[in-house]
Protein backbone atom coordinates (compact mmCIF):
# COMPACT_ATOMS: atom_id res chain seq x y z
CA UNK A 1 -19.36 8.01 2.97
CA UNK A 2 -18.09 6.07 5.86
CA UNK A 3 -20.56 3.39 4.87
CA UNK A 4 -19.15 2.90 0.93
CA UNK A 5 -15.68 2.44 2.85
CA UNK A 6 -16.76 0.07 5.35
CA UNK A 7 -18.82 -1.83 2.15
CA UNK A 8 -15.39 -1.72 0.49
CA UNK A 9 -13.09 -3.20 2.77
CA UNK A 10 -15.51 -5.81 3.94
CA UNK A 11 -15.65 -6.65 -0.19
CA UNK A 12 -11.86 -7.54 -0.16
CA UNK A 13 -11.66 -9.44 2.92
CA UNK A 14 -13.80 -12.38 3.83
CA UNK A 15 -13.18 -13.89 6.99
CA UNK A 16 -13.66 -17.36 7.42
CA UNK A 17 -14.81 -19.84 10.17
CA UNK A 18 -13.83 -23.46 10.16
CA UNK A 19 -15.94 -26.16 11.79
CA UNK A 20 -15.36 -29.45 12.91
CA UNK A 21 -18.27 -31.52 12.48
CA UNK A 22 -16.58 -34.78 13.66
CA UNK A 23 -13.82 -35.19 11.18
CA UNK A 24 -10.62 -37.58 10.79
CA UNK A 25 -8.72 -33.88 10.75
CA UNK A 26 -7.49 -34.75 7.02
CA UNK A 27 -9.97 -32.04 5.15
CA UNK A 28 -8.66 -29.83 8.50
CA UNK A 29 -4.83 -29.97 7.82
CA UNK A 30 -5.63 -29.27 4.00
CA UNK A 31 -7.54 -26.22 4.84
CA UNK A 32 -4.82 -24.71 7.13
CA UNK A 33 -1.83 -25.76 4.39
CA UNK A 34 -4.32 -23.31 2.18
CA UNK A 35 -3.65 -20.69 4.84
CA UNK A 36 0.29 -21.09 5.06
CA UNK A 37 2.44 -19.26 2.74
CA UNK A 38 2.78 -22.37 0.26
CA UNK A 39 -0.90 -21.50 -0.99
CA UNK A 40 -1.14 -17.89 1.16
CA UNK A 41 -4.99 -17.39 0.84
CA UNK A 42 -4.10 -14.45 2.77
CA UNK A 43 -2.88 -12.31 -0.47
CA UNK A 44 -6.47 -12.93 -1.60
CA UNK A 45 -8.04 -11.47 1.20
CA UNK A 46 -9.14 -14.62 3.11
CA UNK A 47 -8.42 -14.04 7.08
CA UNK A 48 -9.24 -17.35 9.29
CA UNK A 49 -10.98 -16.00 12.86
CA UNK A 50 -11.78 -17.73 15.94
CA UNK A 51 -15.27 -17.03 16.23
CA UNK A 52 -18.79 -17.23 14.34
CA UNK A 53 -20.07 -13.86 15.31
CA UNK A 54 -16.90 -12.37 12.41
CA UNK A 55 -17.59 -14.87 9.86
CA UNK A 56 -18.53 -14.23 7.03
CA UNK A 57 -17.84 -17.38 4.89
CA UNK A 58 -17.74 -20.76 7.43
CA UNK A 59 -16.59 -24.21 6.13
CA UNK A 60 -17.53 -27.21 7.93
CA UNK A 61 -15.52 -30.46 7.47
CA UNK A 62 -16.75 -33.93 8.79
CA UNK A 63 -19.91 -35.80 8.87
CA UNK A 64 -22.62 -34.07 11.38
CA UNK A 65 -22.19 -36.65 13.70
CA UNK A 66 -24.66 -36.90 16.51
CA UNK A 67 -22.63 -35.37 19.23
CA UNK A 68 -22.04 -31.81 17.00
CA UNK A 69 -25.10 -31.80 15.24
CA UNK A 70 -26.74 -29.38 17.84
CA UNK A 71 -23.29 -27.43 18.16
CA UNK A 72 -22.81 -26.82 14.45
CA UNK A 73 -26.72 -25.57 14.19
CA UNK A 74 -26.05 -23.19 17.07
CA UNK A 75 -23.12 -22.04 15.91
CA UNK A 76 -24.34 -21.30 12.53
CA UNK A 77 -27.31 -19.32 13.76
CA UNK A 78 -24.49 -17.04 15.22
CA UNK A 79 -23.02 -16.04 11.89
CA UNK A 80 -24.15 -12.70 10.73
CA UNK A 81 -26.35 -12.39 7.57
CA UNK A 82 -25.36 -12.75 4.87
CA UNK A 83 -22.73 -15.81 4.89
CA UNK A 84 -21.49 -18.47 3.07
CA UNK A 85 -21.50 -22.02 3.70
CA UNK A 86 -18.38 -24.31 2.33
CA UNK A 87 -18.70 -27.97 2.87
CA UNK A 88 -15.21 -29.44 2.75
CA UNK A 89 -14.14 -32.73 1.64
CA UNK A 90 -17.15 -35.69 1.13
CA UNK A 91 -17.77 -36.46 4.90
CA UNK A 92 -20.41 -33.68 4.77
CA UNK A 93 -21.83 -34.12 1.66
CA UNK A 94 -22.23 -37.59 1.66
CA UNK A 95 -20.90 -39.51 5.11
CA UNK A 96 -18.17 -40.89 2.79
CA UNK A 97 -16.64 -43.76 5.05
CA UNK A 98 -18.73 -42.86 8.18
CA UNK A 99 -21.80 -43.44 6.17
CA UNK A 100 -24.45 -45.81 7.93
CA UNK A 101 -22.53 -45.64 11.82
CA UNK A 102 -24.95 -45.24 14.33
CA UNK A 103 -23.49 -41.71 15.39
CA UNK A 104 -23.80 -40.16 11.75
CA UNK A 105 -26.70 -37.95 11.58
CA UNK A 106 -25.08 -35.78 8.25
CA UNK A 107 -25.21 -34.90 6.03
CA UNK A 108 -24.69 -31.05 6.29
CA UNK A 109 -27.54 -30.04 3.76
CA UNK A 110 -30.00 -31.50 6.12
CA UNK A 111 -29.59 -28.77 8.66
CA UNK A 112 -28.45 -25.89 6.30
CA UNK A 113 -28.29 -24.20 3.12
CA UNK A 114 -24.74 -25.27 1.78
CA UNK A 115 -23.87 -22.48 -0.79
CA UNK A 116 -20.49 -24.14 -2.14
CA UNK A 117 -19.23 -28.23 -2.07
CA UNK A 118 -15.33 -29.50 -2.55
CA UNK A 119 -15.29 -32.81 -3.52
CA UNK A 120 -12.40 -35.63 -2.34
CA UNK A 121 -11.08 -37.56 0.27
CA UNK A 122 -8.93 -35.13 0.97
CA UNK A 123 -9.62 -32.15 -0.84
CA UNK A 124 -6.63 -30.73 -2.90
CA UNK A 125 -5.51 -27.21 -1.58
CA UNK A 126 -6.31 -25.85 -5.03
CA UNK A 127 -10.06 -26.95 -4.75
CA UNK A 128 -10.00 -25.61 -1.27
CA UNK A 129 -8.72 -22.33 -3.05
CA UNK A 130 -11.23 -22.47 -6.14
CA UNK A 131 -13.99 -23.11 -3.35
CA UNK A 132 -13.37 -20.40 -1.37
CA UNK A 133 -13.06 -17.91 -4.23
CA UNK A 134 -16.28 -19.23 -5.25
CA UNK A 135 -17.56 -18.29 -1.85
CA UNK A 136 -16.30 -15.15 -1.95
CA UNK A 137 -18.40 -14.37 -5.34
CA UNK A 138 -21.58 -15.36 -3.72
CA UNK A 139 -21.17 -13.93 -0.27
CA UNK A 140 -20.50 -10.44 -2.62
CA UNK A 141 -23.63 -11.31 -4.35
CA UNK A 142 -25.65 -11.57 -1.09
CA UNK A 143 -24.19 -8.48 0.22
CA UNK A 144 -25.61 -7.00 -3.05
CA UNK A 145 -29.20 -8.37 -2.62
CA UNK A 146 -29.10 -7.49 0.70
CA UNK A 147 -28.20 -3.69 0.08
CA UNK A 148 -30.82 -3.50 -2.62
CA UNK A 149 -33.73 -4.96 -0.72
């Protein structure tokens, strides 16, 4: 019994993580406006926290440069199974501008599974809201797989 409600509530309220993997802070301020009451991903259930070991959905902005590439690993090995990688903005995906510096060791699929991408230099707070929904729908999936295996 106590299980189905914990299930529940966990169901309705993902709880994200953001990472910094050495970006210009532009994908950052768009993900907090997404958290203010302009956008209020809070009515959906989305609660930011301030560490990895509550996460269950964690979105990493910036390329991996080479000075957080062993931080963002070891922080992502702290997230609880399962979770939900977002990668935010092109830095991660790609390198975008940063692509080609010596201190750019991305991009973020080469050290982990990335489950969801939003495009754009910066993102638009309704992609960042579309992504995280998205996010949301797998990381219920998972939970699913998980419970049945």
């Amino acid at each position: 019994m106590f299980q189905r409600m914990i299930d529940k509530s966990m169901a309705k309220s993902p709880w994200i993580f953001h990472i910094n993997a050495g970006s210009c802070n532009g994908c950052d301020i768009e993900l907090v406006s997404v958290l203010t009451p302009r956008y209020d991903a809070e009515r959906l259930g989305f609660r930011l926290t301030g560490t990895p070991r509550q996460a269950d959905i964690v979105v990493v902005s910036g390329p991996v440069t080479s000075q957080t590439k062993d931080r963002l690993v070891r922080t992502l090995a702290q997230v609880p199974e399962p979770r939900v990688v977002v990668s935010l903005g092109s830095c991660p995906r790609s390198g975008n501008v940063f692509k080609g510096s010596y201190c750019v060791d991305g991009p973020l699929e080469k050290y982990t599974h990335v489950d969801v991408s939003v495009g754009g230099c910066t993102p638009k707070p309704e992609a960042i809201m579309a992504a995280l929904a998205k996010a949301s729908e797998i990381l219920a999936e998972k939970r699913k797989e998980m419970r049945q295996a």
